[in-house]
N, C-alpha and C. Protein backbone atom coordinates (compact mmCIF):
# COMPACT_ATOMS: atom_id res chain seq x y z
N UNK A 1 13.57 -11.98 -5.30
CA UNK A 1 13.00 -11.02 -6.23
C UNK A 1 13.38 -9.59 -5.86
N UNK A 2 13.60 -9.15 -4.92
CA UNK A 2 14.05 -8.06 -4.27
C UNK A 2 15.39 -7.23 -4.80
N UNK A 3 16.08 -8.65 -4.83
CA UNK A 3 17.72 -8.01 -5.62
C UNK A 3 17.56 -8.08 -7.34
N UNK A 4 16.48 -8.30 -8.17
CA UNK A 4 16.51 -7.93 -9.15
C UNK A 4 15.88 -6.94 -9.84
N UNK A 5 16.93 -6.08 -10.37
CA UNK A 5 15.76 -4.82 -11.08
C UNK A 5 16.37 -4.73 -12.49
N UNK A 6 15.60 -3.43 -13.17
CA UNK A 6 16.22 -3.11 -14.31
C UNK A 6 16.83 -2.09 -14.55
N UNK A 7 17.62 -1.14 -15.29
CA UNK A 7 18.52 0.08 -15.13
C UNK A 7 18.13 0.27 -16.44
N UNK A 8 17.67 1.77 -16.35
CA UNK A 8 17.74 2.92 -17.19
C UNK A 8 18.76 4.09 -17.34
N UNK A 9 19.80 3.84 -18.21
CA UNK A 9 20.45 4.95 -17.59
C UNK A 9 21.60 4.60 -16.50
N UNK A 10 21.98 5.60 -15.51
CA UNK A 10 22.22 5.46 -14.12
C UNK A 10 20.71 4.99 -13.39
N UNK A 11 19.58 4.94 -13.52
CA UNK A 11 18.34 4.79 -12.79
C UNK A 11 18.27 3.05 -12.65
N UNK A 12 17.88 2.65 -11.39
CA UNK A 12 17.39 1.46 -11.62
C UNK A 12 15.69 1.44 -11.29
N UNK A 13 14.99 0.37 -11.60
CA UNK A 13 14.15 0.24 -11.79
C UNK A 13 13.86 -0.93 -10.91
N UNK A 14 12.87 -0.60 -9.86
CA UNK A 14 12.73 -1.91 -9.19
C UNK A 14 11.09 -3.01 -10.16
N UNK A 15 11.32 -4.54 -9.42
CA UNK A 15 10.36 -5.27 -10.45
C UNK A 15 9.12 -4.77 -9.96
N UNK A 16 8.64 -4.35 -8.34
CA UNK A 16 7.83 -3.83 -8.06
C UNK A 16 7.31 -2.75 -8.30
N UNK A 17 8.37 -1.99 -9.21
CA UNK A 17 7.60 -0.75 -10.20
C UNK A 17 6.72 -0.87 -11.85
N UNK A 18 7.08 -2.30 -11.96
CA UNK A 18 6.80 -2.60 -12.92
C UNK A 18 4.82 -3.77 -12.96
N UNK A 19 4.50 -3.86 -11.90
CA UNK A 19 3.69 -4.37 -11.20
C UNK A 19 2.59 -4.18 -12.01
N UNK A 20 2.13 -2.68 -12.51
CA UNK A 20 0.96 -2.49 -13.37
C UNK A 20 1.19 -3.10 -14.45
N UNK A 21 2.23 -3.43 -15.33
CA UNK A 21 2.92 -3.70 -16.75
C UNK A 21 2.50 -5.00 -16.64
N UNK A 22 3.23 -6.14 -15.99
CA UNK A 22 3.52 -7.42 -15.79
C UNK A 22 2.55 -8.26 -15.15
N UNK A 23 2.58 -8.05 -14.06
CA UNK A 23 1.80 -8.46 -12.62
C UNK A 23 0.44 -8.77 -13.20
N UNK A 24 0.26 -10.69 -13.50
CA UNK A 24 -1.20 -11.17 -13.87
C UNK A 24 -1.79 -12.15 -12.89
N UNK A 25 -2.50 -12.04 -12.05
CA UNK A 25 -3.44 -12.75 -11.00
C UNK A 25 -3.25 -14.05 -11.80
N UNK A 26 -3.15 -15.55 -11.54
CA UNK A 26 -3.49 -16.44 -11.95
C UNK A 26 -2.63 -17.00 -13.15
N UNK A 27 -1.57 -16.36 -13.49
CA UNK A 27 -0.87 -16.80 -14.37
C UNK A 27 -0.33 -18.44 -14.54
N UNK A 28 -0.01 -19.23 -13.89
CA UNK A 28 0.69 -20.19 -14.00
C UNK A 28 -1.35 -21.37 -14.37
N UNK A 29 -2.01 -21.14 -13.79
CA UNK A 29 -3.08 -21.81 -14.12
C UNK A 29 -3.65 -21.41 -15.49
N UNK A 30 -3.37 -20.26 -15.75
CA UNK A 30 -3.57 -19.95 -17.31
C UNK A 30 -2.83 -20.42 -18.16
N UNK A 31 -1.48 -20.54 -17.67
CA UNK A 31 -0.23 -21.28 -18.83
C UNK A 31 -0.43 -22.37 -18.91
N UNK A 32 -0.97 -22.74 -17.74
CA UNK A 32 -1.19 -24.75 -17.68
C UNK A 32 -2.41 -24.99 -18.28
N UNK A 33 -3.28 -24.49 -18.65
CA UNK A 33 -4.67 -24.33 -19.15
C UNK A 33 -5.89 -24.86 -18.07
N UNK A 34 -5.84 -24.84 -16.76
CA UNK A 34 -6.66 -25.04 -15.98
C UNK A 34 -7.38 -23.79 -16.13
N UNK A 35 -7.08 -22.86 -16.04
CA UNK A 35 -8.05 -21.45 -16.48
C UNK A 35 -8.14 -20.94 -17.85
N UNK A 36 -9.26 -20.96 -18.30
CA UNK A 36 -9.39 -20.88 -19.45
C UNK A 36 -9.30 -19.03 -20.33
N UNK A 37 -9.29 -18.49 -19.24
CA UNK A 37 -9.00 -17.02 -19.66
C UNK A 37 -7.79 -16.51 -20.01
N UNK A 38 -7.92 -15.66 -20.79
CA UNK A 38 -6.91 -15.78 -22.13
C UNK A 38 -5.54 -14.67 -21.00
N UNK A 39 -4.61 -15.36 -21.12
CA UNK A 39 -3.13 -14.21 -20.84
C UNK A 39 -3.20 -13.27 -21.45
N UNK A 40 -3.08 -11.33 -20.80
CA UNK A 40 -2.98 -10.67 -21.45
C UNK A 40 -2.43 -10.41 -22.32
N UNK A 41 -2.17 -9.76 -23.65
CA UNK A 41 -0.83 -9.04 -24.24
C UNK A 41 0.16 -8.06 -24.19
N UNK A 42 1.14 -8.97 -23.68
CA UNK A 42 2.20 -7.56 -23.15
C UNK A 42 3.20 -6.91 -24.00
N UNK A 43 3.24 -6.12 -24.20
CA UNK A 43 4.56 -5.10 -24.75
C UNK A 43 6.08 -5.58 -24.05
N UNK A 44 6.79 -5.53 -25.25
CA UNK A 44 8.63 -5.78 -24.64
C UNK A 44 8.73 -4.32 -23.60
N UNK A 45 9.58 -4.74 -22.68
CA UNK A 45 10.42 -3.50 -22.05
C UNK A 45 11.44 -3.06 -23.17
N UNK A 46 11.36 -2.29 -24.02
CA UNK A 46 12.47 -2.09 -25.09
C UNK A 46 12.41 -0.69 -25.00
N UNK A 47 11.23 0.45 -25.49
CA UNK A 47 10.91 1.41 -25.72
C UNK A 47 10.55 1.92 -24.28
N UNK A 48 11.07 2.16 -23.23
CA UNK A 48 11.16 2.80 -21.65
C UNK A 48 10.75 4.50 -21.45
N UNK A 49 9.17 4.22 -21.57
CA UNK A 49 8.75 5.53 -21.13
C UNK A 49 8.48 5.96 -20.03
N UNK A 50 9.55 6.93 -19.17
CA UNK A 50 9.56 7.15 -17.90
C UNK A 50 8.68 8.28 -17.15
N UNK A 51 8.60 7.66 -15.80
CA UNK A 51 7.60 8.30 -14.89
C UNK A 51 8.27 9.80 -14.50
N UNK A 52 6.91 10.64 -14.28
CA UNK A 52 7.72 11.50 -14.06
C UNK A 52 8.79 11.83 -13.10
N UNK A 53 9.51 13.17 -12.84
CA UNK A 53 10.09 13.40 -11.58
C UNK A 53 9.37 14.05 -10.59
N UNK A 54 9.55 13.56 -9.85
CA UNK A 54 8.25 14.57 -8.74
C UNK A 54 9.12 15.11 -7.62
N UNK A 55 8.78 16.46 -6.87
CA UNK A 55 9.13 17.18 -5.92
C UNK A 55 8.15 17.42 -5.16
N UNK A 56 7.95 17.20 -3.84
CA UNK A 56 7.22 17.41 -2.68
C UNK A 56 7.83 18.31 -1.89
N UNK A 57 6.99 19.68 -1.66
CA UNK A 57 7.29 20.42 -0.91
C UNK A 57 6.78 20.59 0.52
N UNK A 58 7.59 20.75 1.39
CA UNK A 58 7.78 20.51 3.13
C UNK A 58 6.51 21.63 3.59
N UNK A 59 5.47 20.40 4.53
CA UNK A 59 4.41 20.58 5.28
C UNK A 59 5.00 21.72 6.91
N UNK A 60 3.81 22.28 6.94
CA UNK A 60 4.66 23.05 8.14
C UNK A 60 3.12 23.28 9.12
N UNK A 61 3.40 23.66 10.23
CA UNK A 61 1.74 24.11 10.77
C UNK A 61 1.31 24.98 10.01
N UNK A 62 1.76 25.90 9.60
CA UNK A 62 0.70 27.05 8.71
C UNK A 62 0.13 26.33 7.34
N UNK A 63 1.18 25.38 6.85
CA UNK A 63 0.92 25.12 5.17
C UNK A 63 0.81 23.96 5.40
N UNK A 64 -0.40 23.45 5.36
CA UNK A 64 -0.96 21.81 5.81
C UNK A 64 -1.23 21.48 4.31
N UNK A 65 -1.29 22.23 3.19
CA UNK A 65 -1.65 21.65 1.48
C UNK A 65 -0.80 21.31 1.08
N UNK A 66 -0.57 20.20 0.76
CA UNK A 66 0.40 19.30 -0.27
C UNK A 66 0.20 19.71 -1.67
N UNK A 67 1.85 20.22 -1.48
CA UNK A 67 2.16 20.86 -3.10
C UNK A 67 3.63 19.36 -3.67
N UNK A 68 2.78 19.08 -4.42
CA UNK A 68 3.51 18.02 -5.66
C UNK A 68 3.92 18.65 -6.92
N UNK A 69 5.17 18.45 -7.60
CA UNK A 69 5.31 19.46 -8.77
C UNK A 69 5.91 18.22 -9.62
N UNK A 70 5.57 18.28 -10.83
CA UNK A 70 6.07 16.80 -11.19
C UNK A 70 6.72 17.34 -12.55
N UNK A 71 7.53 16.57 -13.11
CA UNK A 71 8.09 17.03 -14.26
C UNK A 71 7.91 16.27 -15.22
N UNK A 72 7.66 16.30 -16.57
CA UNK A 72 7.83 15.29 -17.34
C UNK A 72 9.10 14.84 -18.10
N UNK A 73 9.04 13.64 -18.03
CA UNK A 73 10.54 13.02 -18.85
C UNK A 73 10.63 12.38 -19.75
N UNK A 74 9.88 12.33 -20.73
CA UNK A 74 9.28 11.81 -21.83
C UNK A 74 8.31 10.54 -21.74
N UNK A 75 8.02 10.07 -20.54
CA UNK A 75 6.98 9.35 -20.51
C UNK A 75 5.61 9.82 -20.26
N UNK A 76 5.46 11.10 -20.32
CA UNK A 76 4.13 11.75 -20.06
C UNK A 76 4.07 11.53 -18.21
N UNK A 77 2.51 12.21 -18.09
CA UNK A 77 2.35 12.52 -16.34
C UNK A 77 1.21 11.89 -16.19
N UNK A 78 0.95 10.52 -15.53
CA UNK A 78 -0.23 9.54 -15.40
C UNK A 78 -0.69 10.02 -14.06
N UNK A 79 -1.03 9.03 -13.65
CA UNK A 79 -1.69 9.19 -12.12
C UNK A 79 -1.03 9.52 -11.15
N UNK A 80 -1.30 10.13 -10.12
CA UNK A 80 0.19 10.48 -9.22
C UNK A 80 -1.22 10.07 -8.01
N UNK A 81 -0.55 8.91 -7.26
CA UNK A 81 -1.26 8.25 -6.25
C UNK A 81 -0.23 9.09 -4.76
N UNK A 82 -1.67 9.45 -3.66
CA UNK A 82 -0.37 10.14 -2.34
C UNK A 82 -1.14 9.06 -1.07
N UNK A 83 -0.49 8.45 -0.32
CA UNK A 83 -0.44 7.34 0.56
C UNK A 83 -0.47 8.51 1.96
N UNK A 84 -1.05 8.34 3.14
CA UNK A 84 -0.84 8.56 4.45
C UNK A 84 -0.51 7.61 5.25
N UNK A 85 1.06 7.32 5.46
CA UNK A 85 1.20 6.03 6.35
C UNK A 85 0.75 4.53 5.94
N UNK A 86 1.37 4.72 4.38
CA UNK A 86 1.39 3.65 3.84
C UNK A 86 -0.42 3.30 3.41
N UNK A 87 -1.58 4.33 3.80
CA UNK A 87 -2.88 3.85 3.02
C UNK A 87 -3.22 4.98 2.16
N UNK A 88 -3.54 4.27 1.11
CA UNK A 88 -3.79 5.49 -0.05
C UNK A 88 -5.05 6.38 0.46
N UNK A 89 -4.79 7.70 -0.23
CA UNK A 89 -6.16 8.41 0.23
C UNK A 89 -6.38 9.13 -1.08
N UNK A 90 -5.86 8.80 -1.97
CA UNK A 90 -6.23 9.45 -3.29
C UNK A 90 -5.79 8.71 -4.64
N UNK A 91 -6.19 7.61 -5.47
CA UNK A 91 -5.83 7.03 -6.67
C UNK A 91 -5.27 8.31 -7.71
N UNK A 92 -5.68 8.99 -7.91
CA UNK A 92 -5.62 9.89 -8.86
C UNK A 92 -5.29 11.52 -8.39
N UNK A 93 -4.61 12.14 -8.21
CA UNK A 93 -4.71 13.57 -7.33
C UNK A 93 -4.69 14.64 -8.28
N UNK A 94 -4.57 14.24 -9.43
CA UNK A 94 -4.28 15.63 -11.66
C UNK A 94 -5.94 15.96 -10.74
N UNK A 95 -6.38 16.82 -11.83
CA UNK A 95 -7.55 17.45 -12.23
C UNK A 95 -7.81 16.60 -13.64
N UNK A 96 -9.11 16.45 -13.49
CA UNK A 96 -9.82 15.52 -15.05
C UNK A 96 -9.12 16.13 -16.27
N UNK A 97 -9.48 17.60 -16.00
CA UNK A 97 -8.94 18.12 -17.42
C UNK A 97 -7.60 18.47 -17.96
N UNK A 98 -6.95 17.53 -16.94
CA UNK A 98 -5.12 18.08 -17.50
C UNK A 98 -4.84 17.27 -18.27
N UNK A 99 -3.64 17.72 -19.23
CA UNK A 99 -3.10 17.12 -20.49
C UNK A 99 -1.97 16.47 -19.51
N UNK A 100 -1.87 15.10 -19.92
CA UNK A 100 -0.41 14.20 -19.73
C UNK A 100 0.84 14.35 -20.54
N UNK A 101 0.53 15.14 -21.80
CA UNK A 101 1.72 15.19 -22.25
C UNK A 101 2.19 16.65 -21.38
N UNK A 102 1.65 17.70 -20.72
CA UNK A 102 2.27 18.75 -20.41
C UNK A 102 4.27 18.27 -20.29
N UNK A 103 4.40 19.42 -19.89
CA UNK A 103 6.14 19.51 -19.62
C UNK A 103 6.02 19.52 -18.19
N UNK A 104 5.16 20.45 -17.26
CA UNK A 104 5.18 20.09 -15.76
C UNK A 104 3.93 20.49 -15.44
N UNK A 105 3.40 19.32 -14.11
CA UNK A 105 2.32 19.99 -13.25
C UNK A 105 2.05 20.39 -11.81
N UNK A 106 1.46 21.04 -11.32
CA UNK A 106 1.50 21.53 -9.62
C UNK A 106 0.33 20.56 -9.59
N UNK A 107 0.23 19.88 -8.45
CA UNK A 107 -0.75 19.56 -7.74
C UNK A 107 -0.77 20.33 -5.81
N UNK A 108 -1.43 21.24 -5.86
CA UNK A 108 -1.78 21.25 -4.44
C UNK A 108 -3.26 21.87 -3.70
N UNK A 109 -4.09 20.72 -4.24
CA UNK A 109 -5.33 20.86 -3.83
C UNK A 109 -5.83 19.59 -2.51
N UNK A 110 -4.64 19.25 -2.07
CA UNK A 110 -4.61 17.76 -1.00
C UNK A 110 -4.85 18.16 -0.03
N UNK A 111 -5.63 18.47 0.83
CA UNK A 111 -4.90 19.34 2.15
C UNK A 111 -5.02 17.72 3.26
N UNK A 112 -4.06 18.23 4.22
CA UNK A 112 -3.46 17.20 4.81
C UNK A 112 -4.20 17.23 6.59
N UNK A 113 -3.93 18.10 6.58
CA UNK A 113 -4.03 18.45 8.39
C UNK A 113 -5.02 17.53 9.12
N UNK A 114 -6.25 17.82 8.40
CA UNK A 114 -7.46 16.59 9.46
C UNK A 114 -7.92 15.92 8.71
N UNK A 115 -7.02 15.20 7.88
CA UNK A 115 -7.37 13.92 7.34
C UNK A 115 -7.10 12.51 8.03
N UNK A 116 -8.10 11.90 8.71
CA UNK A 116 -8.63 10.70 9.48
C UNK A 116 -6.86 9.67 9.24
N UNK A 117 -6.45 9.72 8.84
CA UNK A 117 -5.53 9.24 8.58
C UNK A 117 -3.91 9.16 9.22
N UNK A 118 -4.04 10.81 9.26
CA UNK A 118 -3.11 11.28 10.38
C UNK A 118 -3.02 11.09 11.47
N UNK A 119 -1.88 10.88 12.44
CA UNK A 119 -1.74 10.69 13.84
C UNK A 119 -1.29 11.46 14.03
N UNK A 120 -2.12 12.51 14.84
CA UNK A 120 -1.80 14.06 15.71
C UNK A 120 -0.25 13.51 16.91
N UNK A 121 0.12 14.53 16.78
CA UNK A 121 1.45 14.51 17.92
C UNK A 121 2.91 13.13 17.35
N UNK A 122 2.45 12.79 16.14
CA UNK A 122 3.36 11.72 15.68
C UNK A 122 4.19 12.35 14.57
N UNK A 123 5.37 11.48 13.90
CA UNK A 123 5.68 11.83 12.69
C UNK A 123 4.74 10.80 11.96
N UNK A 124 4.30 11.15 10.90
CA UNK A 124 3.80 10.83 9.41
C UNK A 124 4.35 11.00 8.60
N UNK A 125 4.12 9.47 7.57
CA UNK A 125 4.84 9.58 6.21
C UNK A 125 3.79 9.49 5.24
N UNK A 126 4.50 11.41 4.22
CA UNK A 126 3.20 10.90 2.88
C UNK A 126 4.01 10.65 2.00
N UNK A 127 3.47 9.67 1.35
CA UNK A 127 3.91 8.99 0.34
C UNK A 127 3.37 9.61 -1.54
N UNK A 128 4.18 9.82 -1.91
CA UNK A 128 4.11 10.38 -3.25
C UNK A 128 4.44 9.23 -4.58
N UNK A 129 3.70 8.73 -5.39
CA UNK A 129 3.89 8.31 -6.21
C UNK A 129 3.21 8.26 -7.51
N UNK A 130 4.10 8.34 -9.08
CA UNK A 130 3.80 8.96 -10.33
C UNK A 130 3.65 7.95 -11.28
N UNK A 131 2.83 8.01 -12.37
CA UNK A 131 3.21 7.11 -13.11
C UNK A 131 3.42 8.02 -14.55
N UNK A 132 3.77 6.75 -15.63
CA UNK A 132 3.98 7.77 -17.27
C UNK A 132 2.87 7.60 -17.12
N UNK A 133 2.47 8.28 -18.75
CA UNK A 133 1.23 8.34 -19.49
C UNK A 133 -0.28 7.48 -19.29
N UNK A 134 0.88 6.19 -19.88
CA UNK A 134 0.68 4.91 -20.11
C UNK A 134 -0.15 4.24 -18.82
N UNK A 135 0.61 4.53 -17.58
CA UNK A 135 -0.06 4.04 -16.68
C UNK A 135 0.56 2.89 -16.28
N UNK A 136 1.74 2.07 -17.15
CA UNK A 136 2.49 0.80 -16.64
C UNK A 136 3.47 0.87 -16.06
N UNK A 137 4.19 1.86 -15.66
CA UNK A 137 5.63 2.31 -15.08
C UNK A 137 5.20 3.32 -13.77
N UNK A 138 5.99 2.86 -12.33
CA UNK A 138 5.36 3.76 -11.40
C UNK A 138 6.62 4.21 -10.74
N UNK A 139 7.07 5.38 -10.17
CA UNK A 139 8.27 5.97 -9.56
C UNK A 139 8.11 5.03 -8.44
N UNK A 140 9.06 5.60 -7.76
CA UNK A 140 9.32 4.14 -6.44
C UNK A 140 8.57 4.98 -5.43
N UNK A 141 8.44 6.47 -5.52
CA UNK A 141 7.86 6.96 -4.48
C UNK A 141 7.98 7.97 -3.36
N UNK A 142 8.23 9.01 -3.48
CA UNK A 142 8.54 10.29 -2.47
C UNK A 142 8.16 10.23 -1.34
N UNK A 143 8.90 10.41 -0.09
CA UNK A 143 8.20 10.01 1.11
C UNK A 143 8.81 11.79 1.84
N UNK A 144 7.90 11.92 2.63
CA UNK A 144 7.56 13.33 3.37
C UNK A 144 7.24 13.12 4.74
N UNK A 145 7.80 13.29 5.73
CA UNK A 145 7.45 13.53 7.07
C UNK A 145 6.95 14.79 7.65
N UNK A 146 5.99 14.63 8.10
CA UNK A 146 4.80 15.34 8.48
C UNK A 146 4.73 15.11 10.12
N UNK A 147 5.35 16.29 10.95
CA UNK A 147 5.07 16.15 12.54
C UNK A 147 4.08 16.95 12.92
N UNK A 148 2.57 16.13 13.43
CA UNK A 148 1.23 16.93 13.03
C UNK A 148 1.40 17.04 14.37
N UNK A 149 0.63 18.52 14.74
CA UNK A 149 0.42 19.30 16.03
C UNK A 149 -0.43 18.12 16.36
N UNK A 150 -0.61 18.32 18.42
CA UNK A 150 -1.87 17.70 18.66
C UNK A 150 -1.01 16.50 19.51
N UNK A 151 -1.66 15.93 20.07
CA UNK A 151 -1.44 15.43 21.33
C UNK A 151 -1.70 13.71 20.96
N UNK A 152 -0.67 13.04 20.90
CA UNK A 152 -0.48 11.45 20.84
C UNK A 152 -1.79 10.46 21.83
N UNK A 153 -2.79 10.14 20.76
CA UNK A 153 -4.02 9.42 21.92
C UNK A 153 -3.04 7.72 22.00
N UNK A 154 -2.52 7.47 22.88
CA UNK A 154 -2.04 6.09 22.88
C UNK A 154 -3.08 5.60 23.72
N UNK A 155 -3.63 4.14 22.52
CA UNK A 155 -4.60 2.93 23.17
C UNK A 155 -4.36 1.81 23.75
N UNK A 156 -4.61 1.52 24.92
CA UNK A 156 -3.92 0.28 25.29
C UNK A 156 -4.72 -0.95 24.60
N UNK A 157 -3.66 -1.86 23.94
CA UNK A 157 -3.96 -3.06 23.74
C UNK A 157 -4.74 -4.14 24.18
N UNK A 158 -5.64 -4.74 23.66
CA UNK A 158 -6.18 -5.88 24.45
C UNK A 158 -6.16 -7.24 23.60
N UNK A 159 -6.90 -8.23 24.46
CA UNK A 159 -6.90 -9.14 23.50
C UNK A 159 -8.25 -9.81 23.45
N UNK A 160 -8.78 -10.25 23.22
CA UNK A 160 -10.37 -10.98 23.04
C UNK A 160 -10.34 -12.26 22.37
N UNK A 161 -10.79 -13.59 23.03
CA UNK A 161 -10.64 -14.60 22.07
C UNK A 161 -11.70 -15.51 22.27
N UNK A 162 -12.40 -16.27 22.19
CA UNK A 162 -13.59 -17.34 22.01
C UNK A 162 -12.72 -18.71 22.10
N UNK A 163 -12.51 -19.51 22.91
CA UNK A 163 -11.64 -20.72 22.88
C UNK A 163 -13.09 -21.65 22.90
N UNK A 164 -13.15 -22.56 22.05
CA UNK A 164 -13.96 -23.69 22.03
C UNK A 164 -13.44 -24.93 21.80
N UNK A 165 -14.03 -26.05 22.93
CA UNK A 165 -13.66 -27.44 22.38
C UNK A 165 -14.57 -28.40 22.29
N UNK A 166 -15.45 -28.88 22.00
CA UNK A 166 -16.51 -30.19 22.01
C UNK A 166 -16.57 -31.46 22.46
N UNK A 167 -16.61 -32.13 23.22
CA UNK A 167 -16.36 -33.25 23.61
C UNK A 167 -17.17 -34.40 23.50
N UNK A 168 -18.61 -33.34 24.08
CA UNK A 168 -19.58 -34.57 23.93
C UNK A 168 -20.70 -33.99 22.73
N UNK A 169 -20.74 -35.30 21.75
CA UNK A 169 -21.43 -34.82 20.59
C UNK A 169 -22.76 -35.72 20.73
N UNK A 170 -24.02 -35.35 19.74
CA UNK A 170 -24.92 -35.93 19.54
C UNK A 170 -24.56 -37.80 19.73
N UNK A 171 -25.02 -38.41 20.40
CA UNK A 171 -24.74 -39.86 20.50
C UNK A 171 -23.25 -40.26 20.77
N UNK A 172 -23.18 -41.46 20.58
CA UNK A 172 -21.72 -41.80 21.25
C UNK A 172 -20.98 -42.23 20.09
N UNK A 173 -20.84 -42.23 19.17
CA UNK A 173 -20.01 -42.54 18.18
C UNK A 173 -18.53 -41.34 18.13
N UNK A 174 -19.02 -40.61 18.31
CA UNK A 174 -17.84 -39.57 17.71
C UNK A 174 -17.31 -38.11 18.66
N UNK A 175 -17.92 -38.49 20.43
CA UNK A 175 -17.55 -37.91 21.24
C UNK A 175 -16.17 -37.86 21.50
N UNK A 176 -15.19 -37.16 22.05
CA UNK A 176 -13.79 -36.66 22.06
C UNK A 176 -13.86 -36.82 23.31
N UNK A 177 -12.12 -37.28 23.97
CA UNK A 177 -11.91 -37.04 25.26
C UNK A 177 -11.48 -35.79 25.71
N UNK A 178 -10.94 -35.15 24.88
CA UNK A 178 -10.18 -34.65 25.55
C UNK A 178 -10.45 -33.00 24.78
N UNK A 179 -11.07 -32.59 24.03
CA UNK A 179 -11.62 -31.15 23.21
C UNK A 179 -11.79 -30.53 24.18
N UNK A 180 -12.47 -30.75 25.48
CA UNK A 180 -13.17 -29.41 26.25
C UNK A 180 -12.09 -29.11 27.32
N UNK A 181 -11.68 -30.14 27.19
CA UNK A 181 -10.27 -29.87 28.13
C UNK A 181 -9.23 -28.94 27.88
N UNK A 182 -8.95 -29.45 26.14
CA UNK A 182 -7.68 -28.43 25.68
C UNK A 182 -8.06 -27.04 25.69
N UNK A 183 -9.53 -26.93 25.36
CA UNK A 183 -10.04 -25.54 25.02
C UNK A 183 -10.19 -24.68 26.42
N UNK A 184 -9.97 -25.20 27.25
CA UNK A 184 -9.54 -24.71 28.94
C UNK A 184 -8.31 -24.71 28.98
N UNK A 185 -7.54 -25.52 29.01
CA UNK A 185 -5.81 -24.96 28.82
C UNK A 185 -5.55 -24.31 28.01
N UNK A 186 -5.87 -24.07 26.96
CA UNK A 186 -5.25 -23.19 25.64
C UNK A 186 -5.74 -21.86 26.06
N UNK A 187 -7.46 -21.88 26.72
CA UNK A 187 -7.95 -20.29 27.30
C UNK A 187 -6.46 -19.91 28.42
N UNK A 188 -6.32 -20.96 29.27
CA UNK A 188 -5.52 -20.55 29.88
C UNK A 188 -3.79 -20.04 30.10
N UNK A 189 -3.60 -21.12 29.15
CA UNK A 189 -1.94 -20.25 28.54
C UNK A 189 -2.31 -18.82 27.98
N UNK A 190 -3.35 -18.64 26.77
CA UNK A 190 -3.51 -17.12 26.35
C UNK A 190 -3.66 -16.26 27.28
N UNK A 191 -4.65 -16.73 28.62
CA UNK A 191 -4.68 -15.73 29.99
C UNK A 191 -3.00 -15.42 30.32
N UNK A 192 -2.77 -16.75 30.71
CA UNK A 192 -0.82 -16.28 31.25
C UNK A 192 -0.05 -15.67 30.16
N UNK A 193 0.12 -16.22 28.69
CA UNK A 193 1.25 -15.39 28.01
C UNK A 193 0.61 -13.67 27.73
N UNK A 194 -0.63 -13.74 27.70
CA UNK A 194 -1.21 -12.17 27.54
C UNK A 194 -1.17 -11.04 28.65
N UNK A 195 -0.96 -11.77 29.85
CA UNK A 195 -1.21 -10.42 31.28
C UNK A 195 -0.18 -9.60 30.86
N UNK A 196 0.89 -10.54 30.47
CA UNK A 196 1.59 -9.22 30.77
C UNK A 196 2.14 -8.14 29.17
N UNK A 197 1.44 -8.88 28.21
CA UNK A 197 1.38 -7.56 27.54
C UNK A 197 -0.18 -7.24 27.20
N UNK A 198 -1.03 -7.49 27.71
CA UNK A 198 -2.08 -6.65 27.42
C UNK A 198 -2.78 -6.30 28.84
């Protein structure tokens, strides 16, 4: 699925941009009629109303606010979702009262610097992504590196595990030889393959 997309233009279009459009939980049990809830109704890809263009401008120590400037391209300006290291921290980042059809919008009311999200003394990637109007078409996604002041807390790893085995059960019918045993060797390989990385 990876090597197939669609092309607009010179633009291609990956299927994972198309995810809001297409993408139905449970489909094949709905076609087979084991689920009785009805398949949505989808629109042809024929009429291709595109997401906007977006520009992200470069974070610095003084200017920790994320300025997004997006353009419209005749698909109108939907949601513009911004990711910190791949976890979203904002579905929506417009103001309620903006028009989607505008021609362009600024967003930079994000501020970045001590948001829980960030790893001080690391690079960070924010992730920028737009949709049209519509809401079914999403850009693939602007990515921004962010080298936040501040000092790298590295945690050392551990591991924690509960090994259980049962052997001897209520009466004698259905006692095991050998459960409490494995659950002592198996504690014990995890002791040996773990020392030496945790």
């Amino acid at each position: 699925m990876k090597s197939l997309h669609w092309t607009v233009g010179l633009e291609t279009i990956d299927l994972d941009q198309l995810k809001e459009r297409y993408y139905e939980p449970g489909l094949l049990s709905k076609l087979m009629g084991y689920n009785p809830e009805p398949v949505r109704d989808v629109k042809g890809f024929n009429n291709i109303k595109m997401f906007p263009e977006i520009d992200v401008q470069p974070l610095s120590e003084d200017n920790t606010k994320l300025t997004i400037n997006l353009k419209n391209r005749g698909g109108g300006i939907g949601k513009v979702v911004v990711l910190i290291n791949g976890k979203e921290i904002t579905g929506d980042a417009r103001k309620p009262s903006f028009n989607p059809n505008a021609e362009n919008l600024t967003i930079d009311n994000i501020e970045i610097k001590n948001h829980p999200y960030i790893k001080p003394g690391k690079e960070n990637v924010i992730t920028v992504k737009a949709f049209n109007s519509e809401g079914n078409l999403s850009s693939r996604g602007v990515d921004l590196i962010y080298e936040a002041p501040g000092v790298s807390e590295e945690q050392s790893a551990e591991l924690w595990a509960i090994v259980i085995g049962i052997s001897d059960y209520e009466g004698d019918k259905i006692d095991l030889k050998y459960a409490s045993k494995d659950a002592e060797d198996f504690s014990n390989a995890l002791r040996i393959g773990s020392g030496r990385l945790f």
